[in-house]
Protein backbone atom coordinates (compact mmCIF):
# COMPACT_ATOMS: atom_id res chain seq x y z
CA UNK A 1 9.64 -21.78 -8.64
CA UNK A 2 5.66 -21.62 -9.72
CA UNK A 3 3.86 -24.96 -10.24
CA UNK A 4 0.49 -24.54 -12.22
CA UNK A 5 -2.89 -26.28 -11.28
CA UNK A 6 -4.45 -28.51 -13.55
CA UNK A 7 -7.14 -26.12 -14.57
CA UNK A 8 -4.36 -23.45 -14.96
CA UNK A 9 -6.32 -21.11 -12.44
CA UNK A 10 -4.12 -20.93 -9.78
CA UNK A 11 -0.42 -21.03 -9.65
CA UNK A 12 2.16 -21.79 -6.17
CA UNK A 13 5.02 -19.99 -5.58
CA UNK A 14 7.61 -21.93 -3.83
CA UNK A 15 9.08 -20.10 -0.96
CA UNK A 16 12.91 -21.03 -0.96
CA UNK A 17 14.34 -18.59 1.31
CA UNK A 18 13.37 -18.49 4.97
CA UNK A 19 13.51 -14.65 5.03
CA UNK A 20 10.60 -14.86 2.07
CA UNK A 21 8.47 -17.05 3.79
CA UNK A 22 9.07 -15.00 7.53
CA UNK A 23 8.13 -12.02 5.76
CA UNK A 24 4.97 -13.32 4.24
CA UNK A 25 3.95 -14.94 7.91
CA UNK A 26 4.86 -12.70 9.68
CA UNK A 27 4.71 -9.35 8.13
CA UNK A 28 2.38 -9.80 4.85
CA UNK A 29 -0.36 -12.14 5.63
CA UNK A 30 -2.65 -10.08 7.92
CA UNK A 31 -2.07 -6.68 6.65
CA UNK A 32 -2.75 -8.05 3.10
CA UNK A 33 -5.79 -9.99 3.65
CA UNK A 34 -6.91 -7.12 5.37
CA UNK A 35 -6.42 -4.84 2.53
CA UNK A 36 -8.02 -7.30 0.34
CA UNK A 37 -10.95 -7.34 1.92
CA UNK A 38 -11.42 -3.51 2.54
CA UNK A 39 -10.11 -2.77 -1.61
CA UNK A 40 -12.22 -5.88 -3.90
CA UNK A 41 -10.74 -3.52 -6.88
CA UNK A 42 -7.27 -4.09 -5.91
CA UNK A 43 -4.77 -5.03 -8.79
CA UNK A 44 -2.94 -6.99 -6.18
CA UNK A 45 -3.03 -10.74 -7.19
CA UNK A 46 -5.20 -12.46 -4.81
CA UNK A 47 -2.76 -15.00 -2.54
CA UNK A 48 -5.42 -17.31 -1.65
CA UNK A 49 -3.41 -20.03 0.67
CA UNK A 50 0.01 -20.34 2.64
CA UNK A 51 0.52 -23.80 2.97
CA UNK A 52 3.64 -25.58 3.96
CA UNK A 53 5.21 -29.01 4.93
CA UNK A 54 4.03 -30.11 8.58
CA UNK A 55 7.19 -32.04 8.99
CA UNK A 56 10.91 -32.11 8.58
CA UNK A 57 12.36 -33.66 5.40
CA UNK A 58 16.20 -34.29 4.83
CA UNK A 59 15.23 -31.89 1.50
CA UNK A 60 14.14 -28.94 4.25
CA UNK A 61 16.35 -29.64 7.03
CA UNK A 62 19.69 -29.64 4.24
CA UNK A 63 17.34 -26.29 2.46
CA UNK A 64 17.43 -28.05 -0.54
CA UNK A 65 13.73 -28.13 -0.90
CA UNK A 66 11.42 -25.16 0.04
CA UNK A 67 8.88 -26.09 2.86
CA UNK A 68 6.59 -23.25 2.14
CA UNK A 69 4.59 -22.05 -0.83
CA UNK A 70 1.54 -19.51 -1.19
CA UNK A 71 -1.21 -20.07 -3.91
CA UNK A 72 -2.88 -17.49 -5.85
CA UNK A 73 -4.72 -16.58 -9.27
CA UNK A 74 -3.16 -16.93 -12.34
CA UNK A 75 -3.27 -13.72 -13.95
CA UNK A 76 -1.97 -15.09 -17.17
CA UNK A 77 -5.83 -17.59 -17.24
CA UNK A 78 -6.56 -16.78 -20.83
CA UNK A 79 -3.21 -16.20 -22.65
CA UNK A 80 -2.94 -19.24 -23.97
CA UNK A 81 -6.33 -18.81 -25.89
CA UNK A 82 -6.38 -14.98 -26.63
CA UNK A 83 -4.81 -14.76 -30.32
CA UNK A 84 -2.89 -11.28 -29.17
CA UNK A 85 -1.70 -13.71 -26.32
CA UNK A 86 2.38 -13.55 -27.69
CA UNK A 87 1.92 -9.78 -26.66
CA UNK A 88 1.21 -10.18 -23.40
CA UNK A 89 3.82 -9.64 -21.37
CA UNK A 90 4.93 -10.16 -17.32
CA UNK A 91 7.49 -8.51 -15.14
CA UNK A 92 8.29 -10.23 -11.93
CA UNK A 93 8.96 -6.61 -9.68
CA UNK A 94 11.22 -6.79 -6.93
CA UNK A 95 12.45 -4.22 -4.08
CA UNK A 96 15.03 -1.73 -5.21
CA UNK A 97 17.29 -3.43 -2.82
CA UNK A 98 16.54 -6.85 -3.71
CA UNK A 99 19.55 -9.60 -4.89
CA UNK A 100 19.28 -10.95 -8.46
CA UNK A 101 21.65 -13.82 -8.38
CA UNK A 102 21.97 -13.97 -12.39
CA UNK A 103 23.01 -10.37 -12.08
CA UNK A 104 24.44 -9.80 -8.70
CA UNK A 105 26.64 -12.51 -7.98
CA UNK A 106 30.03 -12.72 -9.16
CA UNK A 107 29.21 -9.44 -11.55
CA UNK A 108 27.03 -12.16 -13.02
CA UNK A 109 29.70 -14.51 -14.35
CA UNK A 110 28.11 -17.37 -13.38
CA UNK A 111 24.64 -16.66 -15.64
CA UNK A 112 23.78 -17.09 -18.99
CA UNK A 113 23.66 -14.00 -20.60
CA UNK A 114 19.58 -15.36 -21.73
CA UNK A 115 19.18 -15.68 -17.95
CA UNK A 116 20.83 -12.19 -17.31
CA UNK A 117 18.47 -10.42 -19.76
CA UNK A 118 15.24 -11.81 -17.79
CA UNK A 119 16.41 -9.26 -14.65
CA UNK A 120 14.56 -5.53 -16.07
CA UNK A 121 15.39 -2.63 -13.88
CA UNK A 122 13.21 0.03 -16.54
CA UNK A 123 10.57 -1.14 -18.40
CA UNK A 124 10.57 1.11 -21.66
CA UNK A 125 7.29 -0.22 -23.41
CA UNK A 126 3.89 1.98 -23.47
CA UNK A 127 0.61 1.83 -22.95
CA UNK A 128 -1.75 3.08 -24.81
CA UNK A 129 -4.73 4.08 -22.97
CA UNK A 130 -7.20 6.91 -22.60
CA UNK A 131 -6.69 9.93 -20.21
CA UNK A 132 -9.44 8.64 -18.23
CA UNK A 133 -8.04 5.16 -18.06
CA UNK A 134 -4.27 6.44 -17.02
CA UNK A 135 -6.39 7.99 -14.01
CA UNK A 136 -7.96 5.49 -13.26
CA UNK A 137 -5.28 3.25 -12.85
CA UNK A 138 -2.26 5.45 -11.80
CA UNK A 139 -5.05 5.73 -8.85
CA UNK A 140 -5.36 2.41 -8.36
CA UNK A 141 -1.56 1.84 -8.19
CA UNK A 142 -1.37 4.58 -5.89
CA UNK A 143 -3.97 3.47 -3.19
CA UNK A 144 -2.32 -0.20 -3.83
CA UNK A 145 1.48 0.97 -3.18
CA UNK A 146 0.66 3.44 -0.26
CA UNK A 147 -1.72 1.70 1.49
């Protein structure tokens, strides 16, 4: 779930499974910041906060509310007021291994087929950039995936 701030320059990202927001503690947090810091020119979006609920609800005891959420840039600031903003378009990327409920569960039975079209596994569109450009960035990727 993503909750926008007023200004629309920030976004949080609930955290509904524990194993998410373990991982990000745990496991992301530190190496990430770090890597941040060292690589300004990232295209990682910048996670500026983990913040989460101090105390116990009935919502997070029962886990029926998510007690921890991470802030971080809105990379979308602008679409609204770009007129080529209906081409923009996001893809939410995932581990290889990772469970899509609208597609995985029940061989998806339980989805909308609208809701079952949302999950990509190949994205077939193109870019149309300079030879310069595609170095530029299949660099980038590469220092930000191997890192």
């Amino acid at each position: 779930t993503f909750f926008e701030t007023l200004d629309h320059r920030y976004l949080v990202k609930s955290l509904p499974r524990s194993a998410e927001s373990h991982f990000f503690r745990e496991e992301l947090r530190d190496p990430y910041y770090h890597y941040i810091q060292l690589h300004p020119e990232s295209l990682l979006v910048r996670i500026t906060d983990l913040v989460w609920a101090r105390y116990r609800t009935f919502g997070t005891i029962l886990q029926l509310v998510p007690d921890h959420h991470i802030v971080m840039e809105n990379i979308m600031l602008g679409k609204s007021s770009d007129p080529r903003g209906d081409k923009w378009e996001t893809y939410d990327l995932k581990p290889a291994d990772y469970v899509y409920p609208e597609r995985d569960v029940l061989q998806g039975r339980l989805s909308s087929e609208a809701a079952k079209d949302k999950v990509v596994d190949i994205i077939e569109d193109k870019m149309r950039i300079t030879k310069e450009q595609a170095k530029k960035l299949t660099g980038q990727l590469d220092n930000d995936t191997n890192s």
